[in-house]
Protein backbone atom coordinates (compact mmCIF):
# COMPACT_ATOMS: atom_id res chain seq x y z
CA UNK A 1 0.00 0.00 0.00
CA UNK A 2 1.05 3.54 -1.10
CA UNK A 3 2.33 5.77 1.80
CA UNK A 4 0.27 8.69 1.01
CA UNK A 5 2.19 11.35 3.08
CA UNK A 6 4.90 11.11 0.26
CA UNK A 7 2.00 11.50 -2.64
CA UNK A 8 0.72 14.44 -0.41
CA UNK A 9 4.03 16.12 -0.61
CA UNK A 10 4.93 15.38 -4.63
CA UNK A 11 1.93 17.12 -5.66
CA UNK A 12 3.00 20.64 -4.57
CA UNK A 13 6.34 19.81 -6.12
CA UNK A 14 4.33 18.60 -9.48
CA UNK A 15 3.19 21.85 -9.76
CA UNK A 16 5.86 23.69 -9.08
CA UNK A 17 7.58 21.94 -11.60
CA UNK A 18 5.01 22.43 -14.47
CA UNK A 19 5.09 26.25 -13.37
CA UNK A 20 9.37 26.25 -13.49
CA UNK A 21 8.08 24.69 -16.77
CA UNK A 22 7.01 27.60 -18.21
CA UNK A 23 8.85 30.19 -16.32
CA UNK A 24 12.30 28.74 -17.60
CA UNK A 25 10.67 27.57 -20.90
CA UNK A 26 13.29 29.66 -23.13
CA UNK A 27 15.81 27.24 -21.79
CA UNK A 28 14.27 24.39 -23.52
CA UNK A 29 13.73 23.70 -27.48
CA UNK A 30 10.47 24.49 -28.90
CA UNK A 31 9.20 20.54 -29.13
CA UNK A 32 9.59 20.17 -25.26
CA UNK A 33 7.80 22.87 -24.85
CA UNK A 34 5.32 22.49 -26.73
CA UNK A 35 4.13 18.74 -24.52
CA UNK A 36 5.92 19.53 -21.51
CA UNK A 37 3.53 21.37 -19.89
CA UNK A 38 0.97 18.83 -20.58
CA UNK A 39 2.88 15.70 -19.35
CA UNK A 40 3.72 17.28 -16.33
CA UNK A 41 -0.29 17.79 -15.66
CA UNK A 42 -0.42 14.38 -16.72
CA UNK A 43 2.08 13.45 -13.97
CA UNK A 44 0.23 15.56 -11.54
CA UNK A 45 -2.57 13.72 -11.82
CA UNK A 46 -1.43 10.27 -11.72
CA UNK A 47 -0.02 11.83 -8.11
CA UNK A 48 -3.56 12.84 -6.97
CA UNK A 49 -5.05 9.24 -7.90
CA UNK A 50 -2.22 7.56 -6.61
CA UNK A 51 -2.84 9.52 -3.13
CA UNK A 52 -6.87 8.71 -3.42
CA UNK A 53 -6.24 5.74 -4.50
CA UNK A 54 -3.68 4.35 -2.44
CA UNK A 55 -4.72 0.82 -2.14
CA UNK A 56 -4.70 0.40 -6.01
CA UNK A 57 -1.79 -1.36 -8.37
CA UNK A 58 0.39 1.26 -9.73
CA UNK A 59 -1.06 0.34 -13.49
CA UNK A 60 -4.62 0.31 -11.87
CA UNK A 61 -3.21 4.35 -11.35
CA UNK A 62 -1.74 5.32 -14.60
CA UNK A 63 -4.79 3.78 -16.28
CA UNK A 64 -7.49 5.69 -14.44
CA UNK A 65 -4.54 8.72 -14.55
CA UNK A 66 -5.23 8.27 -18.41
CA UNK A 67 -8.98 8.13 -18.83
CA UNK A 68 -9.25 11.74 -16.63
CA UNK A 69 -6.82 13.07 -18.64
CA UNK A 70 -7.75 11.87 -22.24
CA UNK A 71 -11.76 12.52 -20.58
CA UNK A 72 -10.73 16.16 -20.09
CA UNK A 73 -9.22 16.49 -23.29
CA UNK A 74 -11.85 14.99 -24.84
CA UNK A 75 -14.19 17.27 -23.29
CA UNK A 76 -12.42 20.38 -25.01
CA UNK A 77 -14.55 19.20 -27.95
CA UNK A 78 -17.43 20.68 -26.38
CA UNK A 79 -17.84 24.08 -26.45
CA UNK A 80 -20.98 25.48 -24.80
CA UNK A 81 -20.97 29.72 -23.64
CA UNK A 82 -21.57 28.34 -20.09
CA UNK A 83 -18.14 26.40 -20.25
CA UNK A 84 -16.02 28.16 -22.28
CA UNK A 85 -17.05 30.82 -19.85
CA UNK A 86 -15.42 28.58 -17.46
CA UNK A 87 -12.50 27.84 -19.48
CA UNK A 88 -11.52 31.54 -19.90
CA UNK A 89 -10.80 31.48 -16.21
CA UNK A 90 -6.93 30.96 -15.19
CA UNK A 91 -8.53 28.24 -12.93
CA UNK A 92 -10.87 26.42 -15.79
CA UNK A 93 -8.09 26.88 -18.11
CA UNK A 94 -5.87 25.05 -16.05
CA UNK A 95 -7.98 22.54 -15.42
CA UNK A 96 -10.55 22.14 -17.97
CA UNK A 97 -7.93 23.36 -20.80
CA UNK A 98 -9.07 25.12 -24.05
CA UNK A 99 -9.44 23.44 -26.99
CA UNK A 100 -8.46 19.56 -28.16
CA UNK A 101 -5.39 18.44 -29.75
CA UNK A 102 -4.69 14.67 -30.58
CA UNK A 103 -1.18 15.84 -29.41
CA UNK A 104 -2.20 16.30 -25.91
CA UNK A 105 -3.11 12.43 -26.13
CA UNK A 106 0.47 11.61 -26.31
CA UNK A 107 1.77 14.33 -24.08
CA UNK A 108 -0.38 13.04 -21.29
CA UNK A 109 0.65 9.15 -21.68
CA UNK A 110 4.17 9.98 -21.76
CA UNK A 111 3.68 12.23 -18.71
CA UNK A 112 1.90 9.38 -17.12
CA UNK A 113 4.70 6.70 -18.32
CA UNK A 114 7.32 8.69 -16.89
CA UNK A 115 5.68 9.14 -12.76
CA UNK A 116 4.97 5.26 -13.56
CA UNK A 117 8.53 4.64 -13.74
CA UNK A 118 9.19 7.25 -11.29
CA UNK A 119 7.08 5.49 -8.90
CA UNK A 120 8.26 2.23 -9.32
CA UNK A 121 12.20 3.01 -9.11
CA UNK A 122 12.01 5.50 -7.00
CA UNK A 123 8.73 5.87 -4.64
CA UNK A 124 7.94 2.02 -4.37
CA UNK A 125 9.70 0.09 -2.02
């Protein structure tokens, strides 16, 4: 079973590192950039699962991790005033996102595969 103090702590330091992301995005070449931001939301939210879901196999996680995440993006798709209202919101934005890209698809399973491995070399004992 997961020791969720240490999933508790990794998602503050998720974030921070998809805002670093950005911040020091000049550093990196335009292709990482591009997906970089997307697999480290990915990677954030296999954290969150993993920390509600604590009990479950890690690929129980990244596969649940990959529904939300391709759900979400899926869900970009539809564009009602009463959520794009939401979406214009830093908040919504961040969450919701703004508009689909079948890139994002791969951006999201790559930043799922790589807290995956993460957790298993590094987390899992």
């Amino acid at each position: 079973m997961r020791k969720r103090k240490m999933y508790l702590i990794l998602v503050p330091f998720v974030i921070a590192l998809g805002i670093l992301s950005r911040k020091f995005s000049y550093l990196l070449p335009d292709i990482i950039n591009t997906y970089l931001g997307d697999a480290i939301w990915a990677a954030m939210i296999y954290v969150m699962m993993a920390f509600v879901f604590a009990n479950k196999l890690p690929k129980q996680i990244a596969v649940f991790s990959l529904l939300f995440c391709y759900a979400i993006e899926v869900s970009q798709l539809y564009q009602a005033p009463c959520i794009t209202d939401i979406r214009n919101t830093i908040l919504g934005a961040l969450v919701l996102g703004s508009g689909f890209l079948w890139s994002d698809l791969l951006a999201y399973a790559l930043g799922i595969m790589v807290a995956l491995v993460v957790e298993f070399f590094w987390i899992e004992e």
